[in-house]
N, C-alpha and C. Protein backbone atom coordinates (compact mmCIF):
# COMPACT_ATOMS: atom_id res chain seq x y z
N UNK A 1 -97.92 -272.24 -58.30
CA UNK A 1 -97.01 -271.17 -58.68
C UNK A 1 -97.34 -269.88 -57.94
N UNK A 2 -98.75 -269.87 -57.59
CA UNK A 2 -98.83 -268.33 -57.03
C UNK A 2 -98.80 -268.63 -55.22
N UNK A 3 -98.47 -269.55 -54.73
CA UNK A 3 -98.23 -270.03 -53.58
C UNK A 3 -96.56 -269.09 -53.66
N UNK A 4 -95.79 -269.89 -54.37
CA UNK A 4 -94.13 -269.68 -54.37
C UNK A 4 -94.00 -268.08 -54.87
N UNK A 5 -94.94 -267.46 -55.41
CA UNK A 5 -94.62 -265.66 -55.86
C UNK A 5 -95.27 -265.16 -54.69
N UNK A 6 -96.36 -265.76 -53.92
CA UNK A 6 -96.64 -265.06 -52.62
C UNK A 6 -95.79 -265.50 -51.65
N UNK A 7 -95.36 -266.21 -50.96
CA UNK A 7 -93.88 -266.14 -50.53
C UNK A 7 -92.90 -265.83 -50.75
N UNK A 8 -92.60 -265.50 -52.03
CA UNK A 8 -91.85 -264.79 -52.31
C UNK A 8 -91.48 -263.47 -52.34
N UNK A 9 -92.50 -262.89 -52.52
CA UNK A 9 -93.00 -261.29 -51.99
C UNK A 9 -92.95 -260.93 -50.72
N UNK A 10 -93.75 -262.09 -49.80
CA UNK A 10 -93.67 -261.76 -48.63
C UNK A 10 -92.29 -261.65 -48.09
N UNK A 11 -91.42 -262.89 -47.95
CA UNK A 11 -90.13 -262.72 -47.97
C UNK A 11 -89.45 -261.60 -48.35
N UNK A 12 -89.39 -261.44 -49.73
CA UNK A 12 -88.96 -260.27 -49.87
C UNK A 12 -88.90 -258.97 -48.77
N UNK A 13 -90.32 -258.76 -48.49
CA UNK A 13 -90.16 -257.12 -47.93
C UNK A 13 -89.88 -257.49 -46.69
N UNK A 14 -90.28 -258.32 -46.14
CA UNK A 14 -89.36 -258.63 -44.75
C UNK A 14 -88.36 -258.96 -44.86
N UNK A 15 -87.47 -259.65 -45.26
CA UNK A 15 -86.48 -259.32 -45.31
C UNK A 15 -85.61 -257.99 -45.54
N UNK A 16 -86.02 -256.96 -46.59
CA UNK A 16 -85.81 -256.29 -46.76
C UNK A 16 -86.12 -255.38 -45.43
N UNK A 17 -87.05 -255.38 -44.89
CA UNK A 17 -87.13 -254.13 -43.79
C UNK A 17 -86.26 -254.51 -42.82
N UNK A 18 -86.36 -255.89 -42.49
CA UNK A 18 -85.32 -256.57 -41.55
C UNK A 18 -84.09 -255.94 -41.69
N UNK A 19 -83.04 -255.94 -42.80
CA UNK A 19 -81.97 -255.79 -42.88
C UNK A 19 -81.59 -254.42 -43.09
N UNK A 20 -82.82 -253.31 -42.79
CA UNK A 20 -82.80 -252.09 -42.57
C UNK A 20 -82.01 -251.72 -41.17
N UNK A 21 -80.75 -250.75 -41.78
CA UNK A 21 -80.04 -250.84 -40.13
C UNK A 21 -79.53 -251.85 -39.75
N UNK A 22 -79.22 -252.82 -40.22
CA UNK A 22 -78.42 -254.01 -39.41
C UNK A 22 -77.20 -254.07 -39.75
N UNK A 23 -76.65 -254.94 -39.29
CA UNK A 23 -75.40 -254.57 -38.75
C UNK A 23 -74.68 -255.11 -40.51
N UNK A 24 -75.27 -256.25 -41.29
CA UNK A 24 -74.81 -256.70 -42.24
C UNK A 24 -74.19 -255.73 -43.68
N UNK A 25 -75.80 -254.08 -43.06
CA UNK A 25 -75.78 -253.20 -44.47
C UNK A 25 -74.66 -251.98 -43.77
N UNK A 26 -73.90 -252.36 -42.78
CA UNK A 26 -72.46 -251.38 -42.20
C UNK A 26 -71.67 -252.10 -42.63
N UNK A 27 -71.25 -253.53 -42.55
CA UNK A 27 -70.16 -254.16 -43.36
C UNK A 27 -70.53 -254.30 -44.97
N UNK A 28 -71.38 -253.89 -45.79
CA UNK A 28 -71.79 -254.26 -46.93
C UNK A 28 -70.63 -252.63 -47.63
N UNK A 29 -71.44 -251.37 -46.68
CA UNK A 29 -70.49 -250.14 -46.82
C UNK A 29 -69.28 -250.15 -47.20
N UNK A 30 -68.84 -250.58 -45.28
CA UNK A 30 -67.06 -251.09 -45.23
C UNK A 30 -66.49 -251.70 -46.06
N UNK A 31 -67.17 -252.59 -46.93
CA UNK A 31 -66.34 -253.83 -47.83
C UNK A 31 -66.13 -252.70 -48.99
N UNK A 32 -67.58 -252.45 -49.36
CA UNK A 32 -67.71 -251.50 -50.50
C UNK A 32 -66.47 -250.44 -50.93
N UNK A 33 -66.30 -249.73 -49.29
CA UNK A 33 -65.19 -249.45 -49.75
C UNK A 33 -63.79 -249.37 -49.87
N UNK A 34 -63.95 -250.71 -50.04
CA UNK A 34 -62.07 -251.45 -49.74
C UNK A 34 -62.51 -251.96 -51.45
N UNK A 35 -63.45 -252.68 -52.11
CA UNK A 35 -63.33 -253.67 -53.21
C UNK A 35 -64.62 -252.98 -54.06
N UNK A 36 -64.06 -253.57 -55.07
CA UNK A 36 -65.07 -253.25 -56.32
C UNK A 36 -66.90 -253.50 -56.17
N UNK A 37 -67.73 -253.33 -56.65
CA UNK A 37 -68.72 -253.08 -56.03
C UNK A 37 -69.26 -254.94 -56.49
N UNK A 38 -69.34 -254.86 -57.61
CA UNK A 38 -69.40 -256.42 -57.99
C UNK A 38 -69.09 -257.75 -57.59
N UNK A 39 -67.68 -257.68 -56.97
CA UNK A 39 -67.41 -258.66 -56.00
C UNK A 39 -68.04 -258.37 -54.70
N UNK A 40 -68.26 -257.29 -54.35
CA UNK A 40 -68.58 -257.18 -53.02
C UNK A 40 -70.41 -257.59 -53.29
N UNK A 41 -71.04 -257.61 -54.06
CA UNK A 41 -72.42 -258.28 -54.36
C UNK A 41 -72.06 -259.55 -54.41
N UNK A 42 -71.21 -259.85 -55.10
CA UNK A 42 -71.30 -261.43 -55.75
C UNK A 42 -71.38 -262.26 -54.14
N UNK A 43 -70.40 -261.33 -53.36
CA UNK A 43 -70.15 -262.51 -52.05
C UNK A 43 -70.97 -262.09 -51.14
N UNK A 44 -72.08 -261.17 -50.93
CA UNK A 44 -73.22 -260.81 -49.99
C UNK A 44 -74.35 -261.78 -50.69
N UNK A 45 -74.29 -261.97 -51.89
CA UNK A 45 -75.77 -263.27 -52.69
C UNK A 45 -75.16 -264.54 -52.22
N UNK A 46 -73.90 -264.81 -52.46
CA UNK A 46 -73.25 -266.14 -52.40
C UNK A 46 -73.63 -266.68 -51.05
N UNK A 47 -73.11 -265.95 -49.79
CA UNK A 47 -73.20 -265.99 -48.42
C UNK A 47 -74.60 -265.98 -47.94
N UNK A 48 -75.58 -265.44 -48.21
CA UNK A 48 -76.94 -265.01 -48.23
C UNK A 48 -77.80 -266.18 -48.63
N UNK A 49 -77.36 -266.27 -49.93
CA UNK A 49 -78.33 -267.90 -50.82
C UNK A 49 -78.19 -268.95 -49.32
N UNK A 50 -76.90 -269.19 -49.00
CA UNK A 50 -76.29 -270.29 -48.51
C UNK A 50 -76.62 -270.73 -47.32
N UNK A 51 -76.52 -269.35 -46.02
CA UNK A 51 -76.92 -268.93 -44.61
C UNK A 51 -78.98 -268.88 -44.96
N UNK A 52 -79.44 -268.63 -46.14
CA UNK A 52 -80.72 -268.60 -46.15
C UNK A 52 -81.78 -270.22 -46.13
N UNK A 53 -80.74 -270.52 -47.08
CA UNK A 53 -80.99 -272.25 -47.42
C UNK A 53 -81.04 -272.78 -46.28
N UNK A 54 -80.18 -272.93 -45.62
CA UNK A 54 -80.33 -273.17 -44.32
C UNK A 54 -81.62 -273.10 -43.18
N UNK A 55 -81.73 -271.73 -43.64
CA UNK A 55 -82.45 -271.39 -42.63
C UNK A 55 -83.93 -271.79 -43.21
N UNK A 56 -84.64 -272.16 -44.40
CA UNK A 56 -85.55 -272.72 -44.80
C UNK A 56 -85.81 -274.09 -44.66
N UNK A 57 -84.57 -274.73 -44.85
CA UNK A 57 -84.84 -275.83 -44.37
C UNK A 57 -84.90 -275.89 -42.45
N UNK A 58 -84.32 -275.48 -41.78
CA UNK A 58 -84.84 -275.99 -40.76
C UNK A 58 -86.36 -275.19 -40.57
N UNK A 59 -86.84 -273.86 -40.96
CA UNK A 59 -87.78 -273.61 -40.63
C UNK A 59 -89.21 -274.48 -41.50
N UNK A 60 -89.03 -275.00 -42.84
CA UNK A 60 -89.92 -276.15 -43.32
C UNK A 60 -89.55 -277.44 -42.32
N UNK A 61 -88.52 -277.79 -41.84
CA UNK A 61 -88.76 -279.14 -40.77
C UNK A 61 -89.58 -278.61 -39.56
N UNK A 62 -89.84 -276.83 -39.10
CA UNK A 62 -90.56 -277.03 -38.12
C UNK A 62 -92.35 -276.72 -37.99
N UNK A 63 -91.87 -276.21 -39.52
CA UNK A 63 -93.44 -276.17 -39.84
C UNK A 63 -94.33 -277.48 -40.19
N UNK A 64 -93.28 -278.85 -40.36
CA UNK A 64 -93.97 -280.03 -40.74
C UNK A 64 -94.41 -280.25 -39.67
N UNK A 65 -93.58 -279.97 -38.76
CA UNK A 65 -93.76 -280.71 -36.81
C UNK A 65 -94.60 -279.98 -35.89
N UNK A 66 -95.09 -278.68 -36.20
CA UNK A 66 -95.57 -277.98 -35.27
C UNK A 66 -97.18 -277.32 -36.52
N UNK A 67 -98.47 -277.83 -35.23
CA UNK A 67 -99.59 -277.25 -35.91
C UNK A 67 -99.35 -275.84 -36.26
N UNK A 68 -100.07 -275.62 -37.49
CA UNK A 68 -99.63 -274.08 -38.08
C UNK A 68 -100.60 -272.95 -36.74
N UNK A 69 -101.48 -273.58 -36.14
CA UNK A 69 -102.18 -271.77 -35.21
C UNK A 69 -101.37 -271.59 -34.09
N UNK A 70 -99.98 -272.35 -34.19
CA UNK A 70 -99.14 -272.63 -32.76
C UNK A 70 -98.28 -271.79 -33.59
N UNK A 71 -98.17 -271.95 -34.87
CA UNK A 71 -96.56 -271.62 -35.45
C UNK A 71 -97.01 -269.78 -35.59
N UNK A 72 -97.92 -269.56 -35.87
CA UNK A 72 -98.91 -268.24 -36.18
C UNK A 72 -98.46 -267.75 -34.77
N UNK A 73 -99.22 -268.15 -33.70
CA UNK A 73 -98.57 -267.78 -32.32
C UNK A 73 -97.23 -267.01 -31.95
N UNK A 74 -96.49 -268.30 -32.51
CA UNK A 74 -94.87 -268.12 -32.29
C UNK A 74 -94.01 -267.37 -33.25
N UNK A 75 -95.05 -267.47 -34.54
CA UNK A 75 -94.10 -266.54 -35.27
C UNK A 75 -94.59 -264.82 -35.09
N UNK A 76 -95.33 -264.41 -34.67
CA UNK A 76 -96.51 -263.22 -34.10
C UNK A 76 -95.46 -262.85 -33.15
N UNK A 77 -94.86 -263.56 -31.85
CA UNK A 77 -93.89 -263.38 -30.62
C UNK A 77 -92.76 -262.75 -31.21
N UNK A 78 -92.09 -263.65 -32.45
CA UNK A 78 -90.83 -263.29 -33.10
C UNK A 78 -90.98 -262.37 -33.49
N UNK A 79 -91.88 -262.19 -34.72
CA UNK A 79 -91.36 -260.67 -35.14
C UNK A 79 -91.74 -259.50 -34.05
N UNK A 80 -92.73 -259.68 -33.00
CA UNK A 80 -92.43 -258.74 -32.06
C UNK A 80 -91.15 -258.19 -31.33
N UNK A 81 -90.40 -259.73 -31.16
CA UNK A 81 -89.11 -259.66 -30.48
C UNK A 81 -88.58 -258.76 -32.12
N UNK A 82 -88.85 -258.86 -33.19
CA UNK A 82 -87.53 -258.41 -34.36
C UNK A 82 -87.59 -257.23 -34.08
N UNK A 83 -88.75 -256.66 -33.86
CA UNK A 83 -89.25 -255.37 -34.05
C UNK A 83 -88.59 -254.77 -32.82
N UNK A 84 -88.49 -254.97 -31.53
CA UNK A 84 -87.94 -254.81 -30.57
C UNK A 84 -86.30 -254.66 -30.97
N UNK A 85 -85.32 -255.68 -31.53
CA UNK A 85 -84.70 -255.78 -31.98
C UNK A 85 -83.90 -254.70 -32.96
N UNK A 86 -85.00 -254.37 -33.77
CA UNK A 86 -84.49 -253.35 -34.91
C UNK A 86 -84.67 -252.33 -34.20
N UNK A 87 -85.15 -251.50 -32.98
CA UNK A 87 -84.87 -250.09 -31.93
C UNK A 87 -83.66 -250.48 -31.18
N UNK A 88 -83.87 -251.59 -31.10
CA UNK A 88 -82.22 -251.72 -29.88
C UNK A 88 -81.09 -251.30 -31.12
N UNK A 89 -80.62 -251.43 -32.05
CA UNK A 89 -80.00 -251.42 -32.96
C UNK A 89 -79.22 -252.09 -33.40
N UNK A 90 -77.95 -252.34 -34.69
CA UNK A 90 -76.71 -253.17 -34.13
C UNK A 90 -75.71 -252.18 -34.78
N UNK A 91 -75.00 -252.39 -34.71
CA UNK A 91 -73.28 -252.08 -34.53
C UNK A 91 -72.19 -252.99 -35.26
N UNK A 92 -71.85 -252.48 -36.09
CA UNK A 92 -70.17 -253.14 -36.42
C UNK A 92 -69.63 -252.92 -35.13
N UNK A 93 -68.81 -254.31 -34.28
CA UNK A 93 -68.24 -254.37 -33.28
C UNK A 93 -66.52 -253.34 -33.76
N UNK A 94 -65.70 -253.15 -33.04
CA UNK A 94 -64.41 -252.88 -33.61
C UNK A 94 -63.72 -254.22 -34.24
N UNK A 95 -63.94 -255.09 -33.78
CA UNK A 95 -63.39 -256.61 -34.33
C UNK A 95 -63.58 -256.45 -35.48
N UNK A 96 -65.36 -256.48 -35.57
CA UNK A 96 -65.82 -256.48 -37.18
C UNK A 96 -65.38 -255.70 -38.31
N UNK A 97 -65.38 -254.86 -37.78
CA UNK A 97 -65.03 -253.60 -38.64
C UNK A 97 -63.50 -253.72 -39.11
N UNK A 98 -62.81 -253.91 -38.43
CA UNK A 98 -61.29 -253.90 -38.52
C UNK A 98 -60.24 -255.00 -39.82
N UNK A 99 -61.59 -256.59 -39.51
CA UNK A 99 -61.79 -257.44 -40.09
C UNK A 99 -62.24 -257.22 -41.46
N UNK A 100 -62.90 -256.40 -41.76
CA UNK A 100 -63.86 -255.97 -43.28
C UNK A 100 -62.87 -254.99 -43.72
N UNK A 101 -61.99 -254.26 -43.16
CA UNK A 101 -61.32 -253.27 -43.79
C UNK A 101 -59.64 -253.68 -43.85
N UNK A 102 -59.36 -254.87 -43.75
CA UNK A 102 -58.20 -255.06 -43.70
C UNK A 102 -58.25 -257.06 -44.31
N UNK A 103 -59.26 -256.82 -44.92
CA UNK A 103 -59.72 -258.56 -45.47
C UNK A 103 -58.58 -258.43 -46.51
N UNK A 104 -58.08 -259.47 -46.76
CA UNK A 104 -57.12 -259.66 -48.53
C UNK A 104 -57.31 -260.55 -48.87
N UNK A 105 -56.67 -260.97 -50.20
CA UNK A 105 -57.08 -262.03 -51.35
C UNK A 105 -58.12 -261.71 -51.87
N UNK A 106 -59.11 -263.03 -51.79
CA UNK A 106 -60.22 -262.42 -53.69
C UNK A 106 -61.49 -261.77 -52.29
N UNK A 107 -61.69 -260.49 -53.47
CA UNK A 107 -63.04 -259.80 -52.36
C UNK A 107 -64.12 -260.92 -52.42
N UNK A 108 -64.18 -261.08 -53.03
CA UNK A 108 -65.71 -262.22 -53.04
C UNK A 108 -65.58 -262.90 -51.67
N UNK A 109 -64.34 -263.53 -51.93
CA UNK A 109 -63.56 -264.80 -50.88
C UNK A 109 -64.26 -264.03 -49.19
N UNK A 110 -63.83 -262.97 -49.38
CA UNK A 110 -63.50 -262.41 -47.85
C UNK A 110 -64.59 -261.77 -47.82
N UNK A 111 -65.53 -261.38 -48.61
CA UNK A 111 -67.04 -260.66 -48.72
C UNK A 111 -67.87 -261.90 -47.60
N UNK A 112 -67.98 -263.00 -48.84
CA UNK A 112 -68.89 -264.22 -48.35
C UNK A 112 -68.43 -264.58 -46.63
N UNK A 113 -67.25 -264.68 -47.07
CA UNK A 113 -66.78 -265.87 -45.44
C UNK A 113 -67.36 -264.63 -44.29
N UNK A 114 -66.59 -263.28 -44.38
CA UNK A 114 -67.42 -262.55 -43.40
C UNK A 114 -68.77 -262.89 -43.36
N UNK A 115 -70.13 -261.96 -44.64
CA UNK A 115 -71.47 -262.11 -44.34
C UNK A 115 -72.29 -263.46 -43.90
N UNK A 116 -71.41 -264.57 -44.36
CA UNK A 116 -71.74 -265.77 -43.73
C UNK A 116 -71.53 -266.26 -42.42
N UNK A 117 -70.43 -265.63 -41.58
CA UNK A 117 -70.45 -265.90 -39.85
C UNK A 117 -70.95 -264.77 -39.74
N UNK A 118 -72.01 -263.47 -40.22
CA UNK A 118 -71.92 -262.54 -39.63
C UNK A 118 -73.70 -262.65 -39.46
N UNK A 119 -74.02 -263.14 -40.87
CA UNK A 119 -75.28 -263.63 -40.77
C UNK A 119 -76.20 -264.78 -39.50
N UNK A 120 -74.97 -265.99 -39.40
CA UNK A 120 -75.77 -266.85 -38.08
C UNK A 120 -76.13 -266.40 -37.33
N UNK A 121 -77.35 -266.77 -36.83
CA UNK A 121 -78.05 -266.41 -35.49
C UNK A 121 -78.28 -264.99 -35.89
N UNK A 122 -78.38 -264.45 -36.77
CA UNK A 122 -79.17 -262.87 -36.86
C UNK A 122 -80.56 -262.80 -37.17
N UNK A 123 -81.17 -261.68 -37.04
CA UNK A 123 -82.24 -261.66 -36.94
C UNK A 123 -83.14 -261.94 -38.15
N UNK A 124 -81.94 -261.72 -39.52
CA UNK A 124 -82.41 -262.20 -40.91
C UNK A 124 -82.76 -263.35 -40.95
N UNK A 125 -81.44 -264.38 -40.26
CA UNK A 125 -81.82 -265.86 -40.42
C UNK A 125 -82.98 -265.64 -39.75
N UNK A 126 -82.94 -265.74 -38.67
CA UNK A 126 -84.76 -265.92 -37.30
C UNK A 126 -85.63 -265.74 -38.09
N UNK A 127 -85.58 -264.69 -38.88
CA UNK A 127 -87.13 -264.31 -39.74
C UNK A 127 -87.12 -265.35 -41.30
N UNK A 128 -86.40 -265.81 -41.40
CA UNK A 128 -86.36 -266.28 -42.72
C UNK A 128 -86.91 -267.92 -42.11
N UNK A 129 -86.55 -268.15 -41.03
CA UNK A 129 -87.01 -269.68 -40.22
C UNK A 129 -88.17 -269.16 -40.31
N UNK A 130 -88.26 -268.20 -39.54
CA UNK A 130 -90.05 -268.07 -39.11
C UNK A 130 -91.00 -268.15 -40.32
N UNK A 131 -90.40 -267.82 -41.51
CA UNK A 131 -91.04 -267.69 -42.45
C UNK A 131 -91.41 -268.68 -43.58
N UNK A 132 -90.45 -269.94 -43.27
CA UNK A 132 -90.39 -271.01 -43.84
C UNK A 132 -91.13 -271.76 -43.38
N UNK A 133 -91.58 -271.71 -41.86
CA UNK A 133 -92.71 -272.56 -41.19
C UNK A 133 -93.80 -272.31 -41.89
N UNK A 134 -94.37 -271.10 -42.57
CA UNK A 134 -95.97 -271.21 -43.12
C UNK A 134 -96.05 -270.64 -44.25
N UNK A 135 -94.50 -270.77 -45.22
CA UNK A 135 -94.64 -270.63 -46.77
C UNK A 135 -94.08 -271.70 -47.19
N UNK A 136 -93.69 -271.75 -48.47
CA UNK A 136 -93.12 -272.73 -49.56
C UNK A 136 -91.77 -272.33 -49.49
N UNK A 137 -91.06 -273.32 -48.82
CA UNK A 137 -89.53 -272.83 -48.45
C UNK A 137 -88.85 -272.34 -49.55
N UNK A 138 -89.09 -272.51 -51.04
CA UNK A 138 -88.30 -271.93 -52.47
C UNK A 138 -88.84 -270.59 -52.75
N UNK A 139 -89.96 -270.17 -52.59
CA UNK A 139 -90.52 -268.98 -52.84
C UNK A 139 -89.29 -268.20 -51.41
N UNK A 140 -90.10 -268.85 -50.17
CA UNK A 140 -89.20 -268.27 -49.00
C UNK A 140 -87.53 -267.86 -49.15
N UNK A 141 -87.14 -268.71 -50.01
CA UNK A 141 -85.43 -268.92 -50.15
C UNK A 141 -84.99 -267.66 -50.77
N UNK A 142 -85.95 -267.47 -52.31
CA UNK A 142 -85.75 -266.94 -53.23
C UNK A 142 -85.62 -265.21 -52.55
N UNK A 143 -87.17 -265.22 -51.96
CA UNK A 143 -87.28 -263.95 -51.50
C UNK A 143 -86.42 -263.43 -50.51
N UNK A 144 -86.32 -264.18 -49.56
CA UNK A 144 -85.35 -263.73 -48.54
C UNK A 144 -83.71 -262.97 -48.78
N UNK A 145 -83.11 -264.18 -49.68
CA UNK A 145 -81.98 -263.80 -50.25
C UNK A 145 -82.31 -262.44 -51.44
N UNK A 146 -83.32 -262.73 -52.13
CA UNK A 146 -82.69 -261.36 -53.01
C UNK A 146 -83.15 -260.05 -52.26
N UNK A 147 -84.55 -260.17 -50.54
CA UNK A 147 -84.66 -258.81 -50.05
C UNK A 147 -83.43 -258.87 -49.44
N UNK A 148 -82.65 -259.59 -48.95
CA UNK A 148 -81.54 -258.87 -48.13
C UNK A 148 -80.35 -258.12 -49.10
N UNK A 149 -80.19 -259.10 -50.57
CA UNK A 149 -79.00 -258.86 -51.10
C UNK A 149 -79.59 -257.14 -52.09
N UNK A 150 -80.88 -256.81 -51.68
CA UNK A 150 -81.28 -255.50 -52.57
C UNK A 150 -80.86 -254.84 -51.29
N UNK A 151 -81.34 -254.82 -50.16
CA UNK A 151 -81.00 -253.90 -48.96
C UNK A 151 -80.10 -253.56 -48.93
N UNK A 152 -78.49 -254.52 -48.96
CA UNK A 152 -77.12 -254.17 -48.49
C UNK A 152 -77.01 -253.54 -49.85
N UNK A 153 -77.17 -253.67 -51.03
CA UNK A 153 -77.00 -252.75 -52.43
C UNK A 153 -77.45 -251.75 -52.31
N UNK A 154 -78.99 -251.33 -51.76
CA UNK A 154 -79.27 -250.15 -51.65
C UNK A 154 -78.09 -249.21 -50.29
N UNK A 155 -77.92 -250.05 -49.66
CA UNK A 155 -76.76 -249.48 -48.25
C UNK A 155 -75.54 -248.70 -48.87
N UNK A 156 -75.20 -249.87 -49.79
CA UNK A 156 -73.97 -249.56 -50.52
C UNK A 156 -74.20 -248.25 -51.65
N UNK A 157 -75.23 -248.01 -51.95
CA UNK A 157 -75.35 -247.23 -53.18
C UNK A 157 -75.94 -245.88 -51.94
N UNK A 158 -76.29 -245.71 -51.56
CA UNK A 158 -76.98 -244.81 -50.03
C UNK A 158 -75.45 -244.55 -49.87
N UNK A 159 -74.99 -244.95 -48.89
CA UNK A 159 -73.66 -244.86 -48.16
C UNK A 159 -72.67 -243.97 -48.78
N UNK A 160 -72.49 -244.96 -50.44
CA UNK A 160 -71.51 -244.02 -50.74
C UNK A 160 -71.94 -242.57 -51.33
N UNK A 161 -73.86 -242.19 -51.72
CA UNK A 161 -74.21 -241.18 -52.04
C UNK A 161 -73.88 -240.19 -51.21
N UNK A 162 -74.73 -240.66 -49.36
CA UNK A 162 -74.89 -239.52 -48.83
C UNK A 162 -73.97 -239.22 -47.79
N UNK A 163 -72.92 -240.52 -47.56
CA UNK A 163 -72.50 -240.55 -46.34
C UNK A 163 -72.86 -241.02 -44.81
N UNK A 164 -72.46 -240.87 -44.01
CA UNK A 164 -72.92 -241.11 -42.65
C UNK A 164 -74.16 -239.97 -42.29
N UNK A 165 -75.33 -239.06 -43.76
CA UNK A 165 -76.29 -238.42 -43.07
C UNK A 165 -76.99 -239.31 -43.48
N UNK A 166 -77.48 -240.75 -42.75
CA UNK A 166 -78.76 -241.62 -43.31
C UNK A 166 -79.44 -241.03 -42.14
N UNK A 167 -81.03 -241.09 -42.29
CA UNK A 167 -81.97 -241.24 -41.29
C UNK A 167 -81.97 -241.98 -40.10
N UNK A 168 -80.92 -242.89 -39.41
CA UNK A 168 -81.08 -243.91 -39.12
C UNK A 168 -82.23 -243.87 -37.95
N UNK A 169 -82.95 -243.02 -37.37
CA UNK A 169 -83.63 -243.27 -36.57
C UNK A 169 -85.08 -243.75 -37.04
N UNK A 170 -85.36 -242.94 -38.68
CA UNK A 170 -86.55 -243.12 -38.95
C UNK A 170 -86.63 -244.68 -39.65
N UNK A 171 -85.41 -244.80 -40.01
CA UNK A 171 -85.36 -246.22 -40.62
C UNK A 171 -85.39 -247.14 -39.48
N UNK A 172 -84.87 -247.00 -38.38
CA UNK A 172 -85.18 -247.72 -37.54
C UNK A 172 -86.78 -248.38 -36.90
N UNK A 173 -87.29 -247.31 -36.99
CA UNK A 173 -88.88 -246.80 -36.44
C UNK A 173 -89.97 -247.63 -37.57
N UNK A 174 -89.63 -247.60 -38.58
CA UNK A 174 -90.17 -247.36 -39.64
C UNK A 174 -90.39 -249.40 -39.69
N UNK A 175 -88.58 -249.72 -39.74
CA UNK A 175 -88.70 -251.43 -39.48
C UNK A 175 -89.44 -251.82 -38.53
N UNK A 176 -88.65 -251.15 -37.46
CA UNK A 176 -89.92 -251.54 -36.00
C UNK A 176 -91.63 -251.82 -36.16
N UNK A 177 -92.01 -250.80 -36.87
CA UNK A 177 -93.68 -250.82 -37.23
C UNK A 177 -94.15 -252.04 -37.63
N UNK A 178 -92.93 -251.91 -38.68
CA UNK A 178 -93.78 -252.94 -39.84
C UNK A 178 -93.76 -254.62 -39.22
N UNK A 179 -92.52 -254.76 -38.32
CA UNK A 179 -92.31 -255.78 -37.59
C UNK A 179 -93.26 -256.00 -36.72
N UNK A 180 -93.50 -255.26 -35.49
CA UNK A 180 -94.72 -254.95 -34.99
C UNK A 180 -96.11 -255.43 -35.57
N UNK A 181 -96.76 -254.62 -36.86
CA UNK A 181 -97.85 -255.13 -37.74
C UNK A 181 -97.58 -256.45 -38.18
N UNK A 182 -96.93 -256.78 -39.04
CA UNK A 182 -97.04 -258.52 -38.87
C UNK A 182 -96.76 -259.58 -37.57
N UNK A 183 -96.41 -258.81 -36.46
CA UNK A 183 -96.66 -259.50 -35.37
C UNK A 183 -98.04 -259.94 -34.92
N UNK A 184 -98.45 -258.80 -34.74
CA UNK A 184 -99.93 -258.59 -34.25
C UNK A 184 -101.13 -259.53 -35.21
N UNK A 185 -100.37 -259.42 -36.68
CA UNK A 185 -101.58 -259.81 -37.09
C UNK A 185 -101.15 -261.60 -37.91
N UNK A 186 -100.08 -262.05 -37.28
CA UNK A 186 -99.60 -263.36 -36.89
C UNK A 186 -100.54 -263.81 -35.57
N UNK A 187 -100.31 -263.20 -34.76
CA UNK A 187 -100.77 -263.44 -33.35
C UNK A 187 -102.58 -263.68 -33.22
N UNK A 188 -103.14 -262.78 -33.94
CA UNK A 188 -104.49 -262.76 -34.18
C UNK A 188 -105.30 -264.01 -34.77
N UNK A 189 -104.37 -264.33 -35.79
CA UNK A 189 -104.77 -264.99 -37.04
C UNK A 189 -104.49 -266.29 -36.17
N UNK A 190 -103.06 -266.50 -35.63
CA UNK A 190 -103.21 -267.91 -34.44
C UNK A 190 -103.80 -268.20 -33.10
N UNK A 191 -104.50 -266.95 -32.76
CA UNK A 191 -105.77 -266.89 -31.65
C UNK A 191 -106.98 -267.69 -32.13
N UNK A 192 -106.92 -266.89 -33.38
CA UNK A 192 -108.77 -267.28 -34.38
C UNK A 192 -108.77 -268.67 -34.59
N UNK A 193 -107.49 -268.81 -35.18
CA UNK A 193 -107.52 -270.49 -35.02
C UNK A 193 -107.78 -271.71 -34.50
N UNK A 194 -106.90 -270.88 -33.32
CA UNK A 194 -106.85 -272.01 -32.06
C UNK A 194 -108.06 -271.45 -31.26
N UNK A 195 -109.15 -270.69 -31.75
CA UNK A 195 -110.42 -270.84 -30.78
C UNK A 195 -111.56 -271.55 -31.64
């Protein structure tokens, strides 16, 4: 049990710093403010659980297949690349945006189906794989989905407080670090190993 609450934690705040600034907590805004705030949660958890599941299971099939001071290695590289990642920044494309503010039928409906193609191949999923290779993919699941689905809530509750004056540079900086520090000390920990 304390295997699945320490993955779960961990998950958590990475995820959570991850989805600092990304592109998911600008459409979480946009939706926010086209639809009620409730549906617009219900279908960022729904989409999130679903795109996360996923991503645990393939990252537990690659942690069965690959020695863990290799996976330490590789997951040390990744979050360097995230961290890299979260300074480059992202952007609601105009597509996206246009798409989130002009969605109809049930908000949930059009919440999920967006955050779910918007999620593949993002840097949430990447880290939530990476993270499933050397935790307990249910702790991993759990955490992942509820740090992202607190982030875009806090976006949404931010957004509509302060407006377009967020920090975004320090929030940027701030993910970067922390991405960075568990790189380094991924990378270390799969050096020590493998010597």
């Amino acid at each position: 049990m304390s295997a699945t609450l320490a993955a779960l934690g961990i998950s958590f705040a990475v995820i959570f710093v991850a989805e600092l600034g990304d592109k998911s907590q600008l459409m979480a805004m946009t939706f926010a403010t086209r639809f009620k705030l409730v549906p617009t949660l219900l279908g960022i958890t729904a989409a999130t659980a679903l795109v996360h599941l996923v991503s645990v299971g393939i990252g537990y099939g690659l942690g069965a297949a690959i020695p863990t001071d290799w996976i330490s290695l590789i997951a040390g590289v990744a979050f360097l690349v995230f961290g890299a990642w979260t300074l480059r920044g992202d952007k609601l494309t105009d597509d996206e945006k246009s798409k989130a503010e002009r969605s109809t039928g049930s908000a949930m409906l059009a919440v999920g189906g967006a955050f779910f193609l918007a999620e593949l191949g993002d840097k949430t999923m990447l880290a939530t794989i990476t993270l499933a290779t050397q935790h307990g993919w249910f702790g991993v699941w759990i955490g992942s989905t509820l740090g992202m689905v607190a982030a875009d809530a806090l976006a949404i509750v931010v957004g509509r407080l302060l407006g377009r004056h967020l920090p975004e540079h320090i929030i940027k900086w701030g993910a970067a670090a922390l991405f960075a520090i568990f790189g380094i000390w991924l990378i270390v920990e799969g050096v020590i190993g493998l010597s």
